[in-house]
C-alpha atoms as a PDB file:
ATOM      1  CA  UNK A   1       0.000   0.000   0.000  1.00  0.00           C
ATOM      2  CA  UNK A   2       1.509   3.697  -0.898  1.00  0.00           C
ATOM      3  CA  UNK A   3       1.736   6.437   1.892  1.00  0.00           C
ATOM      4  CA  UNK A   4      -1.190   8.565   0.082  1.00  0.00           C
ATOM      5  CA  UNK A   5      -3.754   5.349   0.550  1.00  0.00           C
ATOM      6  CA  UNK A   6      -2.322   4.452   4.229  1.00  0.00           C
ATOM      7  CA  UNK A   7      -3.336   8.154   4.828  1.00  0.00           C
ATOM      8  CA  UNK A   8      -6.565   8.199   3.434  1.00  0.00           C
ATOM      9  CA  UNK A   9      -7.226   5.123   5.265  1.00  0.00           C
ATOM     10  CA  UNK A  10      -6.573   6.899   8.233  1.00  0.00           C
ATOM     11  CA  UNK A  11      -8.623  10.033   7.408  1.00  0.00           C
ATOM     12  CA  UNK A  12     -11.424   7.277   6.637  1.00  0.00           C
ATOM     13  CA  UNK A  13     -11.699   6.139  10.200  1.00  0.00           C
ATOM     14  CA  UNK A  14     -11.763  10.270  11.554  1.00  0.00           C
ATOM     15  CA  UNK A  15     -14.891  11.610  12.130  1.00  0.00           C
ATOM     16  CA  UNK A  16     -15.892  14.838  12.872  1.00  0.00           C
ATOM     17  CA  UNK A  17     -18.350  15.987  15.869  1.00  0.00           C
ATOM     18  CA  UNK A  18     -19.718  18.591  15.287  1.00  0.00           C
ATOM     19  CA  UNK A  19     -22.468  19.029  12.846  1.00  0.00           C
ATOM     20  CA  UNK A  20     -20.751  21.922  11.690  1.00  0.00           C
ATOM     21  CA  UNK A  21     -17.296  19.902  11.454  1.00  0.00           C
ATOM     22  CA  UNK A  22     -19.169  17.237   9.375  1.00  0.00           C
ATOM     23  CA  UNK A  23     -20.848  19.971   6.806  1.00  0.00           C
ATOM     24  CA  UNK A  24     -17.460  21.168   5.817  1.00  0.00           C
ATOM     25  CA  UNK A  25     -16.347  18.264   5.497  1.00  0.00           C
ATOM     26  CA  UNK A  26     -19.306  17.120   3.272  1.00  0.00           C
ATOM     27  CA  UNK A  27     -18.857  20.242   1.556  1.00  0.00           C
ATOM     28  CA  UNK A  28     -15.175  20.175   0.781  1.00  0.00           C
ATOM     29  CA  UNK A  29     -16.021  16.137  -1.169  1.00  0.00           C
ATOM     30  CA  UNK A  30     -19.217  17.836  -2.778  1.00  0.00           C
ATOM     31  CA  UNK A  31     -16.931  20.748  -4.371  1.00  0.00           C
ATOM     32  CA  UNK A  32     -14.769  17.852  -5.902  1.00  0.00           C
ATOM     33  CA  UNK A  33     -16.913  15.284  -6.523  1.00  0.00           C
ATOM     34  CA  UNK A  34     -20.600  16.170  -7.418  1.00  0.00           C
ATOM     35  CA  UNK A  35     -22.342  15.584 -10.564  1.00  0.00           C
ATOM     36  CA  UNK A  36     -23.834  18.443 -10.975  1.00  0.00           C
ATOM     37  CA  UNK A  37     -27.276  18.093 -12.663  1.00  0.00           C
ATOM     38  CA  UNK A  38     -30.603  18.378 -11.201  1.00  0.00           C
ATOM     39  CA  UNK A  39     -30.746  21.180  -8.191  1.00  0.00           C
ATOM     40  CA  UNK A  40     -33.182  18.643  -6.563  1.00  0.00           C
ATOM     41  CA  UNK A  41     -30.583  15.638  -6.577  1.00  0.00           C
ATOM     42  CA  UNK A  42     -27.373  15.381  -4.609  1.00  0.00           C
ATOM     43  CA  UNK A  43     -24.811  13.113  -6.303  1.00  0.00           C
ATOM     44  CA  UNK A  44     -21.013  11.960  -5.884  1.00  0.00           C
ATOM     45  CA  UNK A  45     -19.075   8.854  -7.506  1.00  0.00           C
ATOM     46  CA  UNK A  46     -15.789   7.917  -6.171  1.00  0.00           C
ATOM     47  CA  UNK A  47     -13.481   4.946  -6.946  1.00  0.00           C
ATOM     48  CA  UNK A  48     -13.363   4.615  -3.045  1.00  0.00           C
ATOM     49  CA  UNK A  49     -15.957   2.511  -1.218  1.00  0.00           C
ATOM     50  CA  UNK A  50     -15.236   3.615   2.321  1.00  0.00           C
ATOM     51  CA  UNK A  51     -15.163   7.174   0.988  1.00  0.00           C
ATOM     52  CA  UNK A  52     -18.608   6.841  -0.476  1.00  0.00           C
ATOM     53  CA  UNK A  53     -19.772   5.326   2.614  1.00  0.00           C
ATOM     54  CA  UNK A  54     -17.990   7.920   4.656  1.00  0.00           C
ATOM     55  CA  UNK A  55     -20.061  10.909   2.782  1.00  0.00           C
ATOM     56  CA  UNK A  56     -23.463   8.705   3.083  1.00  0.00           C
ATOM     57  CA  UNK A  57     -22.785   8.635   7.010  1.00  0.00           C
ATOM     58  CA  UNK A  58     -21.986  12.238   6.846  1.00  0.00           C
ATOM     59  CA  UNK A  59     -25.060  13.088   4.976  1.00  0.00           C
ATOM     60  CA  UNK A  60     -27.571  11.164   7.366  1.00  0.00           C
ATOM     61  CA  UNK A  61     -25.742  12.304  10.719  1.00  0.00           C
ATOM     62  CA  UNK A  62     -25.530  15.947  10.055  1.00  0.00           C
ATOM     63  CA  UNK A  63     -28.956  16.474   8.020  1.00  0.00           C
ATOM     64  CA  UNK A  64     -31.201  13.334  10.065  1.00  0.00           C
ATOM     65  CA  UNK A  65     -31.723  12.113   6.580  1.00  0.00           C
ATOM     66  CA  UNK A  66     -33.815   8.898   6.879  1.00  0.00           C
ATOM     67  CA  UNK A  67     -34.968   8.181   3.141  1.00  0.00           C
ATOM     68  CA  UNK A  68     -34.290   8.796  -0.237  1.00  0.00           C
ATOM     69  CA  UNK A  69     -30.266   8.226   0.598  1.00  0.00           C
ATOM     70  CA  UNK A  70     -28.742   5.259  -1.367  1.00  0.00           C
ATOM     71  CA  UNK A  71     -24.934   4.092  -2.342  1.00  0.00           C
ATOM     72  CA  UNK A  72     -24.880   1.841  -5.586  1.00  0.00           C
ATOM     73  CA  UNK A  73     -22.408   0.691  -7.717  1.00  0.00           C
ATOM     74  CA  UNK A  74     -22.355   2.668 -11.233  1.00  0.00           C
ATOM     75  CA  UNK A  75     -19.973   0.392 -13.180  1.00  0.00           C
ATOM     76  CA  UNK A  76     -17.883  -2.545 -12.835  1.00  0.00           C
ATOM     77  CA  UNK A  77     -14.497  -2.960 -14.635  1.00  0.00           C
ATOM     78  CA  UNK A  78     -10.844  -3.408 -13.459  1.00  0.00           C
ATOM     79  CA  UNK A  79     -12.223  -1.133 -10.823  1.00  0.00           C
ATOM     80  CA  UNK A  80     -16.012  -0.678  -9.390  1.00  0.00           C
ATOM     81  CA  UNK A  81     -17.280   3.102  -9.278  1.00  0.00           C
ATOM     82  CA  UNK A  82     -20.109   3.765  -6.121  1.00  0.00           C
ATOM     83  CA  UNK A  83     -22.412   6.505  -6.557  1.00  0.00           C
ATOM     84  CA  UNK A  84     -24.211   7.924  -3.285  1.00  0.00           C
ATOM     85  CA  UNK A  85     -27.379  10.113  -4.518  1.00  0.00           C
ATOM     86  CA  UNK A  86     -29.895  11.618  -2.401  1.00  0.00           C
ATOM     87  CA  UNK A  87     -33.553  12.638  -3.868  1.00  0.00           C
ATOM     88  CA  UNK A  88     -35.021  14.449  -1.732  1.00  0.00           C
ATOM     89  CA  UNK A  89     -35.540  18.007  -3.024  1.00  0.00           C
ATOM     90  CA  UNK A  90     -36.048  19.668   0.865  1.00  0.00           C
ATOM     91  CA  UNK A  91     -32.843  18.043   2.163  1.00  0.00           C
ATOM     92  CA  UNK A  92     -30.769  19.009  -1.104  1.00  0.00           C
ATOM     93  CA  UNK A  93     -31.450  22.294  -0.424  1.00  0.00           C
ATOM     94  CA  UNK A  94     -30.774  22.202   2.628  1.00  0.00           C
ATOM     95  CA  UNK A  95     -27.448  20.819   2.405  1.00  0.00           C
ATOM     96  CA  UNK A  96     -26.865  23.304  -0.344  1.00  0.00           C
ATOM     97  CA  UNK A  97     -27.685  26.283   1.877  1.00  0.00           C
ATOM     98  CA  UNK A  98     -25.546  25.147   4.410  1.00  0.00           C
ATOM     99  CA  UNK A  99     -22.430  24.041   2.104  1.00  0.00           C
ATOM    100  CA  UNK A 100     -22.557  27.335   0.569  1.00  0.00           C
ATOM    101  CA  UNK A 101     -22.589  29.813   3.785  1.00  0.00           C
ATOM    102  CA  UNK A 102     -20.450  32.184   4.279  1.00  0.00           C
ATOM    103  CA  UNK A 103     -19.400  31.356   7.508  1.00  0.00           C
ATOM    104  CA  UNK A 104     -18.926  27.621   7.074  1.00  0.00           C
ATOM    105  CA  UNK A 105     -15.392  27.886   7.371  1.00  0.00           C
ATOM    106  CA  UNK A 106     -14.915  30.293   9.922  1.00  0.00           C
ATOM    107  CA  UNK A 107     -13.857  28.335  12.656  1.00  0.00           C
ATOM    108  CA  UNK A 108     -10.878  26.248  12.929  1.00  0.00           C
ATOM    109  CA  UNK A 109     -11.912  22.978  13.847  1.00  0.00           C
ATOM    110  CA  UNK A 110     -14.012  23.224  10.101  1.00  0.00           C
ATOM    111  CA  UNK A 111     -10.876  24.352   8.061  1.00  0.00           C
ATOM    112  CA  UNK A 112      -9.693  20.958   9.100  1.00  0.00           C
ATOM    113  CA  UNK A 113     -12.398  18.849   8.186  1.00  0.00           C
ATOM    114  CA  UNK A 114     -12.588  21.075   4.808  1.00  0.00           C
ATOM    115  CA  UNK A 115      -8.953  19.954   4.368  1.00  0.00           C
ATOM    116  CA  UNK A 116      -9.694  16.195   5.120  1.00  0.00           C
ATOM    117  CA  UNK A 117     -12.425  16.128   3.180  1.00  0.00           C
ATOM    118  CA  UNK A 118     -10.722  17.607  -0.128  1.00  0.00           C
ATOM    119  CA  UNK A 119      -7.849  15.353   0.518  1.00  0.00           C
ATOM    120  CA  UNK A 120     -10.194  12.019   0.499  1.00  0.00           C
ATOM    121  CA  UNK A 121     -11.800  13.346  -2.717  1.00  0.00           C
ATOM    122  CA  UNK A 122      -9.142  14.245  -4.894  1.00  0.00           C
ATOM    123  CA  UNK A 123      -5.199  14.187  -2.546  1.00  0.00           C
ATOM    124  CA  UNK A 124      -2.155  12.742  -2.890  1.00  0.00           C
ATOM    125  CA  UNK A 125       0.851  12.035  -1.213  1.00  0.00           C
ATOM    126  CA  UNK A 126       4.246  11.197  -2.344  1.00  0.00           C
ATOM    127  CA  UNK A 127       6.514   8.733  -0.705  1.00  0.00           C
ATOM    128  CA  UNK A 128       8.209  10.925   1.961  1.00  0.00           C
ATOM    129  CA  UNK A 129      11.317   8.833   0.976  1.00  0.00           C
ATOM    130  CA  UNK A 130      11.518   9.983  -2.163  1.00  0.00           C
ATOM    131  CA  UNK A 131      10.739  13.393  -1.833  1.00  0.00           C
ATOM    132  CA  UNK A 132       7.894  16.073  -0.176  1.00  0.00           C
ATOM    133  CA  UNK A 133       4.764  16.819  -2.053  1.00  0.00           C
ATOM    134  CA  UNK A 134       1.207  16.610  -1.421  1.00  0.00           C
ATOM    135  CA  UNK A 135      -1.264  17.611  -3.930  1.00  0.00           C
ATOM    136  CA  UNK A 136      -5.452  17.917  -4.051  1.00  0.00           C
ATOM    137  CA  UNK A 137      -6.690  18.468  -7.466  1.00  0.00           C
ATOM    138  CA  UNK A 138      -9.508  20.167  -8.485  1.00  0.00           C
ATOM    139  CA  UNK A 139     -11.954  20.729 -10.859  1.00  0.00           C
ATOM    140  CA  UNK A 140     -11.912  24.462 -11.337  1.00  0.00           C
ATOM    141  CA  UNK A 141      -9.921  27.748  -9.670  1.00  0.00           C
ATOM    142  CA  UNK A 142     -12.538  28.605  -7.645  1.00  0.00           C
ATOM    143  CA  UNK A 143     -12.131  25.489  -5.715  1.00  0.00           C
ATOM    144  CA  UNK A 144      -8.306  25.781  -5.280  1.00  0.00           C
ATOM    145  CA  UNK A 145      -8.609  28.674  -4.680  1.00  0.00           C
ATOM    146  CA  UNK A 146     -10.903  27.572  -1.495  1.00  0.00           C
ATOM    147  CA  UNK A 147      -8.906  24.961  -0.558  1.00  0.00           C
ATOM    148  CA  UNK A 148      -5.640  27.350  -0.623  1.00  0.00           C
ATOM    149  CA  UNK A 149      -7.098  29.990   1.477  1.00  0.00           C
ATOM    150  CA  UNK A 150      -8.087  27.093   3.843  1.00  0.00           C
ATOM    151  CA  UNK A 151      -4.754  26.159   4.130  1.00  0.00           C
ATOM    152  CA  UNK A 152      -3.098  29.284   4.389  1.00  0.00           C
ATOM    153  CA  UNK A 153      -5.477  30.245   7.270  1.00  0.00           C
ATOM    154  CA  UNK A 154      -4.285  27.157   8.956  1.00  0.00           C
ATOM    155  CA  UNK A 155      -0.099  28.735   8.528  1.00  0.00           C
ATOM    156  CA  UNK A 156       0.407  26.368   5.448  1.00  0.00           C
ATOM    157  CA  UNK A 157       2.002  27.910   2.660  1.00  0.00           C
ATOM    158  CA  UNK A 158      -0.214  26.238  -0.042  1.00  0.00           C
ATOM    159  CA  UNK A 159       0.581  27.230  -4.108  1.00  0.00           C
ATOM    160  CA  UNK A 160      -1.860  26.467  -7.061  1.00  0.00           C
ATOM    161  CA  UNK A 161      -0.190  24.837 -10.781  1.00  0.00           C
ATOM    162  CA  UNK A 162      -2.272  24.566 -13.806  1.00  0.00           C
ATOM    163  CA  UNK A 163      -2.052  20.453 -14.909  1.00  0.00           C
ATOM    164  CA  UNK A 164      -3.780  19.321 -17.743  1.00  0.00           C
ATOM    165  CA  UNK A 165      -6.545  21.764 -17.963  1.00  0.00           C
ATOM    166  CA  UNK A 166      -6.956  21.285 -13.306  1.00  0.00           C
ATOM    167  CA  UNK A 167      -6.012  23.408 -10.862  1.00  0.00           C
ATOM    168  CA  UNK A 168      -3.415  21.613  -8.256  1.00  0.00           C
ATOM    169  CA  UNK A 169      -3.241  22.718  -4.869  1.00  0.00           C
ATOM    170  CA  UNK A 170       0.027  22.236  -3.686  1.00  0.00           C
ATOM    171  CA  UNK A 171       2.798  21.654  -0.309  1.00  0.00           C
ATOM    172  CA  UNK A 172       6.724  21.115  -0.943  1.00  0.00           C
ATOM    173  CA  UNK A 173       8.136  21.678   1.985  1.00  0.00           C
ATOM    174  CA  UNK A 174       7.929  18.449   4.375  1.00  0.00           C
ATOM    175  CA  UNK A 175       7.279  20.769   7.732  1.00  0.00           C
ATOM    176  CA  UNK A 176       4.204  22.224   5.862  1.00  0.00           C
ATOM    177  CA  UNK A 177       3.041  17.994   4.904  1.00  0.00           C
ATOM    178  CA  UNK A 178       3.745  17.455   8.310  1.00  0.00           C
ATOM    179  CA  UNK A 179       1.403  19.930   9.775  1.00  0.00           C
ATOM    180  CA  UNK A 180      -1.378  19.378   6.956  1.00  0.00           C
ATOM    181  CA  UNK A 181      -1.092  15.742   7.940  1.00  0.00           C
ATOM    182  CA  UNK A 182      -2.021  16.834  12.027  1.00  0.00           C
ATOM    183  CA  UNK A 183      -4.744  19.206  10.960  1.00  0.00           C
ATOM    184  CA  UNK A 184      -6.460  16.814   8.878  1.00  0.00           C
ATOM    185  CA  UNK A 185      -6.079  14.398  11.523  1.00  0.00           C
ATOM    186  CA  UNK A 186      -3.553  11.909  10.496  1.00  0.00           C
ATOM    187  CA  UNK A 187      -1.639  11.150  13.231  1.00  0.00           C
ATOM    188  CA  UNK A 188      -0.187   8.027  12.624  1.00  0.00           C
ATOM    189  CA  UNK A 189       1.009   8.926   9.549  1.00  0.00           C
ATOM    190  CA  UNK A 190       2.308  12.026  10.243  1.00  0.00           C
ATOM    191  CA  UNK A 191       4.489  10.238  13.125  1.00  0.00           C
ATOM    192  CA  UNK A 192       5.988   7.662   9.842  1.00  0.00           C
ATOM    193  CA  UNK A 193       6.690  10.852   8.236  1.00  0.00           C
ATOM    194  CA  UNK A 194       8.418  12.449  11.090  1.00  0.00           C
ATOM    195  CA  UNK A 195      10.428   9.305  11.562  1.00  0.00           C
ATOM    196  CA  UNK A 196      11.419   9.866   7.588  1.00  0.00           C
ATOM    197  CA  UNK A 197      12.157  13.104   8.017  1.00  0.00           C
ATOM    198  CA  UNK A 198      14.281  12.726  11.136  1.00  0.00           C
ATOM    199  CA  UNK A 199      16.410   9.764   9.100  1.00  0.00           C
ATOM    200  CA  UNK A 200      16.695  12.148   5.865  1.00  0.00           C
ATOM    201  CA  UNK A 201      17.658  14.983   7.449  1.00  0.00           C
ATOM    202  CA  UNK A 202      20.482  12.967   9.166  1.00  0.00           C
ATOM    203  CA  UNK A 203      21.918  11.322   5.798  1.00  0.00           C
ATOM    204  CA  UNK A 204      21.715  14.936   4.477  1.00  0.00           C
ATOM    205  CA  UNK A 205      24.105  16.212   7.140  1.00  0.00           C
ATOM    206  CA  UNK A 206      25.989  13.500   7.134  1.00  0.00           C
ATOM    207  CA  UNK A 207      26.257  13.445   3.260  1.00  0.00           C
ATOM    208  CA  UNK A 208      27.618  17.432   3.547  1.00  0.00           C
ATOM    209  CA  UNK A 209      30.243  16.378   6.127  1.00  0.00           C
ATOM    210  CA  UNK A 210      31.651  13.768   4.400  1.00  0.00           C
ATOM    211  CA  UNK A 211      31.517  15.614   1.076  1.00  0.00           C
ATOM    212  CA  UNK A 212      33.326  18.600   3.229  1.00  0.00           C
ATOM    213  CA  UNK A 213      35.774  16.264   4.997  1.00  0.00           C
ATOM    214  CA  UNK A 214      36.465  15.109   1.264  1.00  0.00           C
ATOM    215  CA  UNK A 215      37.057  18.175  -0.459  1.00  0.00           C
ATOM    216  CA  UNK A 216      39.186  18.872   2.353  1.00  0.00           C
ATOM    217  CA  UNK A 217      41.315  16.308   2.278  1.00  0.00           C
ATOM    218  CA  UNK A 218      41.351  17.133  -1.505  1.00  0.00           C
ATOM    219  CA  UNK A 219      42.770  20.734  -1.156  1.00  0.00           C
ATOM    220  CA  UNK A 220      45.175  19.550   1.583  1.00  0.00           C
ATOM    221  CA  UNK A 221      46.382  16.661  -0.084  1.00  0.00           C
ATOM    222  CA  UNK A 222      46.964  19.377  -3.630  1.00  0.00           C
ATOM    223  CA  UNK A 223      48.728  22.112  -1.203  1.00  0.00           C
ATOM    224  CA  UNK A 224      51.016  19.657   0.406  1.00  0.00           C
ATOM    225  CA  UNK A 225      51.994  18.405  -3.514  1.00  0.00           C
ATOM    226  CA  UNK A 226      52.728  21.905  -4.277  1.00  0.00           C
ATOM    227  CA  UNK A 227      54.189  22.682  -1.246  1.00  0.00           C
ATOM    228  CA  UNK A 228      56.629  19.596  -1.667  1.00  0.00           C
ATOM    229  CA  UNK A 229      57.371  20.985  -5.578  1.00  0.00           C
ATOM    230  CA  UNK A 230      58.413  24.746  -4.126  1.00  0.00           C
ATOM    231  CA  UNK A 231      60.879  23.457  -1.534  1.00  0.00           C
ATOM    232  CA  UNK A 232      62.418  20.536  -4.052  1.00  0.00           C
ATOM    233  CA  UNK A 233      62.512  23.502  -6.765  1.00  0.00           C
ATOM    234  CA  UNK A 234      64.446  25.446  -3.663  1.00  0.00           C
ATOM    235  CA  UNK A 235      66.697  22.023  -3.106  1.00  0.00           C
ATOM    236  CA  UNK A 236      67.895  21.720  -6.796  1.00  0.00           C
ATOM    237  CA  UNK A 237      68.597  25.472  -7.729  1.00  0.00           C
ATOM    238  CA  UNK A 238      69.427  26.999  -4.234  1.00  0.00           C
ATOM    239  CA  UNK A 239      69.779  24.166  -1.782  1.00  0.00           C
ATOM    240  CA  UNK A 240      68.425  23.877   1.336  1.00  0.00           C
ATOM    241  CA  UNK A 241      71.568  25.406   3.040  1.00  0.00           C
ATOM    242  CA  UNK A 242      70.404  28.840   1.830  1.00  0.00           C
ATOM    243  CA  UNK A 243      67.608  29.003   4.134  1.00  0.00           C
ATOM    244  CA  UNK A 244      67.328  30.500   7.689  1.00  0.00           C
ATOM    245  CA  UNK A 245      67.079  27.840  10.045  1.00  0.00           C
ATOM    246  CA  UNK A 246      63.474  28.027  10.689  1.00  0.00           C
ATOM    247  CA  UNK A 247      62.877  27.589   6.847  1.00  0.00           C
ATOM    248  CA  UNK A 248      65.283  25.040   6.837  1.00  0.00           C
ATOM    249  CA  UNK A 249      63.219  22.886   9.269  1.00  0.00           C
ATOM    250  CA  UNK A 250      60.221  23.675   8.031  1.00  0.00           C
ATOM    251  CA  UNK A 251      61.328  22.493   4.475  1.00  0.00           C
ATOM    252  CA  UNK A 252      62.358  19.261   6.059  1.00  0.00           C
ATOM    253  CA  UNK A 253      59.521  18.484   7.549  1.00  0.00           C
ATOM    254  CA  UNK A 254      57.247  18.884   4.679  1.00  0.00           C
ATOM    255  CA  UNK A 255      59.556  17.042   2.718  1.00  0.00           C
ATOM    256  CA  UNK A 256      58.968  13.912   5.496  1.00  0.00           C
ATOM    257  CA  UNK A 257      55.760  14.628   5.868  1.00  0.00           C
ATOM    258  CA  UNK A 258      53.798  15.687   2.319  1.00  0.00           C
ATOM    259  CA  UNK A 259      50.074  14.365   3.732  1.00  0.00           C
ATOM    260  CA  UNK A 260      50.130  15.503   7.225  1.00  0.00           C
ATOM    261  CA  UNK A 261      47.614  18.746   7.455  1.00  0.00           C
ATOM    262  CA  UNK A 262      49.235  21.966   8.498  1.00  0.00           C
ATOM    263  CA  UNK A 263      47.634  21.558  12.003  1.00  0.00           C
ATOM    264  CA  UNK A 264      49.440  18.449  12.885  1.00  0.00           C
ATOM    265  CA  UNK A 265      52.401  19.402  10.734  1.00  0.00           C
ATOM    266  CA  UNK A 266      53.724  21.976  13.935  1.00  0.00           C
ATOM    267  CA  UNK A 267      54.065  19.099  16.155  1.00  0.00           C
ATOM    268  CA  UNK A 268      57.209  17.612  14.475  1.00  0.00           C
ATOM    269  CA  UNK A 269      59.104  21.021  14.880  1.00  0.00           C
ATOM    270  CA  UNK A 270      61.285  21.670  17.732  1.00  0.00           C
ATOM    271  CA  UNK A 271      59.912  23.774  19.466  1.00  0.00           C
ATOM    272  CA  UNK A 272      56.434  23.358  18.427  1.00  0.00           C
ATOM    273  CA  UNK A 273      54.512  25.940  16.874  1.00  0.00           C
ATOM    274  CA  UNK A 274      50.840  26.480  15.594  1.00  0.00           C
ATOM    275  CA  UNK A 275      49.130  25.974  12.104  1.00  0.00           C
ATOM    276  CA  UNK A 276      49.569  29.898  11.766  1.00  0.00           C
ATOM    277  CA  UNK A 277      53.088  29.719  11.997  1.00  0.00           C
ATOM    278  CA  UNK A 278      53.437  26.479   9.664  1.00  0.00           C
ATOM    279  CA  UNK A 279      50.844  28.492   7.160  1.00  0.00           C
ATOM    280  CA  UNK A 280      53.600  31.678   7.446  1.00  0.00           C
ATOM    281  CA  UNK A 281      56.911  29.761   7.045  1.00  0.00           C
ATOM    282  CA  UNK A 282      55.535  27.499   4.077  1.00  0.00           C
ATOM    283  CA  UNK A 283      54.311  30.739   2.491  1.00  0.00           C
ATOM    284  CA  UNK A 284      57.514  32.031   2.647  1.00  0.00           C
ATOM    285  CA  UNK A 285      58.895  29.088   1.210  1.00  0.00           C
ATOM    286  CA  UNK A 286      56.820  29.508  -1.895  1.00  0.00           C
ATOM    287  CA  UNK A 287      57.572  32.902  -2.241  1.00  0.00           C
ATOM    288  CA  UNK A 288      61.100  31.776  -2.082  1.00  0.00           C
ATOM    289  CA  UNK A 289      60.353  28.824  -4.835  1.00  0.00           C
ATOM    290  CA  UNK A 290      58.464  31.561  -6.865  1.00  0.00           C
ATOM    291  CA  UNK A 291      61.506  34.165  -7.034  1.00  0.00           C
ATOM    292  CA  UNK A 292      64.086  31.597  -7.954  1.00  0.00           C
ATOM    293  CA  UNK A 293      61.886  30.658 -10.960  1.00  0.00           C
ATOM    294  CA  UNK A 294      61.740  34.317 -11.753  1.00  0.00           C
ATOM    295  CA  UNK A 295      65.490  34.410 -11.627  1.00  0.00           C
ATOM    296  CA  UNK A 296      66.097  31.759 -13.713  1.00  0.00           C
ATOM    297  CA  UNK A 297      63.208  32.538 -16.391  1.00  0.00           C
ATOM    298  CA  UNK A 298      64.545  36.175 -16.573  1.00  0.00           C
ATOM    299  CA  UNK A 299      68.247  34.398 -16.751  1.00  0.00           C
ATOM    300  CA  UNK A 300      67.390  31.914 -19.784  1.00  0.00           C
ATOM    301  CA  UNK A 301      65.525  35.083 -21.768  1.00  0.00           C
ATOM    302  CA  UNK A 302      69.018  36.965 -21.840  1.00  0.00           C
ATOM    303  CA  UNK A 303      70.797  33.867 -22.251  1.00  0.00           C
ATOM    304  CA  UNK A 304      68.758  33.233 -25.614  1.00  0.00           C
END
């Protein structure tokens, strides 16, 4: 089973309390899902039994419908379609009047159950191993754009794309999935997400360090080759006699010592010194290195 249908199965199982918590909910499905045709029937299909069984109980508990309700199967292929219709003009309209008020989602706790609802009708969820993104589709802007003022009333930075001809509600950032997942109610899977996001983010820093650590090494490994080629060039055209004595030592060092990093390279000096002064004196040695190639560049052009 993918993480989007272990979430909806959760959000299957919530359900709301209050009347008013179970309107926007029904609302939020209706939006997404309705066949719109006659203003005195009420009709949804969904691919998704429990969710058509889910919006029947809604209907009945929040409107004390008690006839006239029905869930049937529409068609039957690879995959069965259900239908839940309701006929009964004086209840349609009711449910229409209260799906369509202007304070429906006013409150909290009904942002939430908008949110689950739209989710169940038309969400998805990637793998959080892969990568973060949760998406609701919907039929038409005005919709989205419902659903992303929902969200963004709730903190959740929510963006709409244009796919195909819908407009796709949108999350990236796996703190934002995270939250949307606790709003809507889906606790358990909000804790296997955590526990994703917890692993991730520790291969990700431990990824950097290594690739840090690596580079480096890299850089160290290139200035002690270089470092090595200055004082040899010093050896062969100068000798290391020429040098102070501090140079002198320093050079030999390096020379025993090409891989060692300038911090640790100090402690085979007597006395000791600090990766400052082992940065200074091998500095100077290049600078050295870099004038007798001047010399001898400058004596070969008036040689020629």
């Amino acid at each position: 089973m993918s993480f989007s249908s272990e979430v909806k199965d959760e959000l299957l199982g919530v359900m709301p309390g209050a009347r008013h918590c179970k309107i926007a909910e029904i609302a939020a499905i209706c939006a997404i899902l309705e066949d719109r045709g006659s203003d005195a029937e009420l009709s949804i299909r969904t691919e998704n039994e429990r969710l058509a069984r889910k919006f029947f109980t809604l209907l009945k508990k929040a409107f004390n419908i008690e006839k006239d309700l029905r869930i049937s199967v529409v068609e039957r292929s690879k995959r069965s379609a259900f239908r839940v219709e309701l006929r009964d003009p004086g209840k349609v309209n009711d449910i229409r009047k209260a799906t369509s008020h202007p304070m429906m989602l006013s409150m909290e706790c009904c942002r939430r159950s908008y949110l689950r609802g739209a989710f169940l009708a038309a969400g998805s969820i990637s793998a959080p191993e892969k990568y973060y993104h949760l998406e609701i589709v919907c039929p038409d802007s005005d919709v989205a754009g419902t659903i992303r003022s929902t969200m963004r009333n709730l903190g959740l930075l929510a963006k709409i794309a244009v796919r195909k001809g819908s407009s796709v509600v949108y999350l990236k950032e796996g703190e934002q999935i995270v939250q949307v997942l606790g709003e809507m109610g889906a606790g358990y899977a909000l804790m296997n997400l955590e526990n994703v996001r917890i692993l991730r983010d520790m291969r990700g820093r431990i990824n950097r360090q290594v690739n840090c650590e690596t580079a480096n090494l890299g850089k160290a490994v290139a200035t002690g080759v270089r470092q090595k080629e200055d004082i040899m060039y010093i050896m062969e055209h100068a000798g290391l006699g020429s040098l102070p004595k501090q140079l002198r030592e320093m050079a030999e060092v390096r020379l025993a010592y090409p891989d060692v990093p300038l911090k640790d390279l100090g402690e085979y000096l007597d006395p000791k010194i600090g990766k400052s002064g082992v940065n200074h004196r091998l500095k100077k040695l290049s600078s050295i290195a870099a004038e007798l190639r001047k010399q001898r560049a400058e004596d070969e052009s008036q040689n020629t």
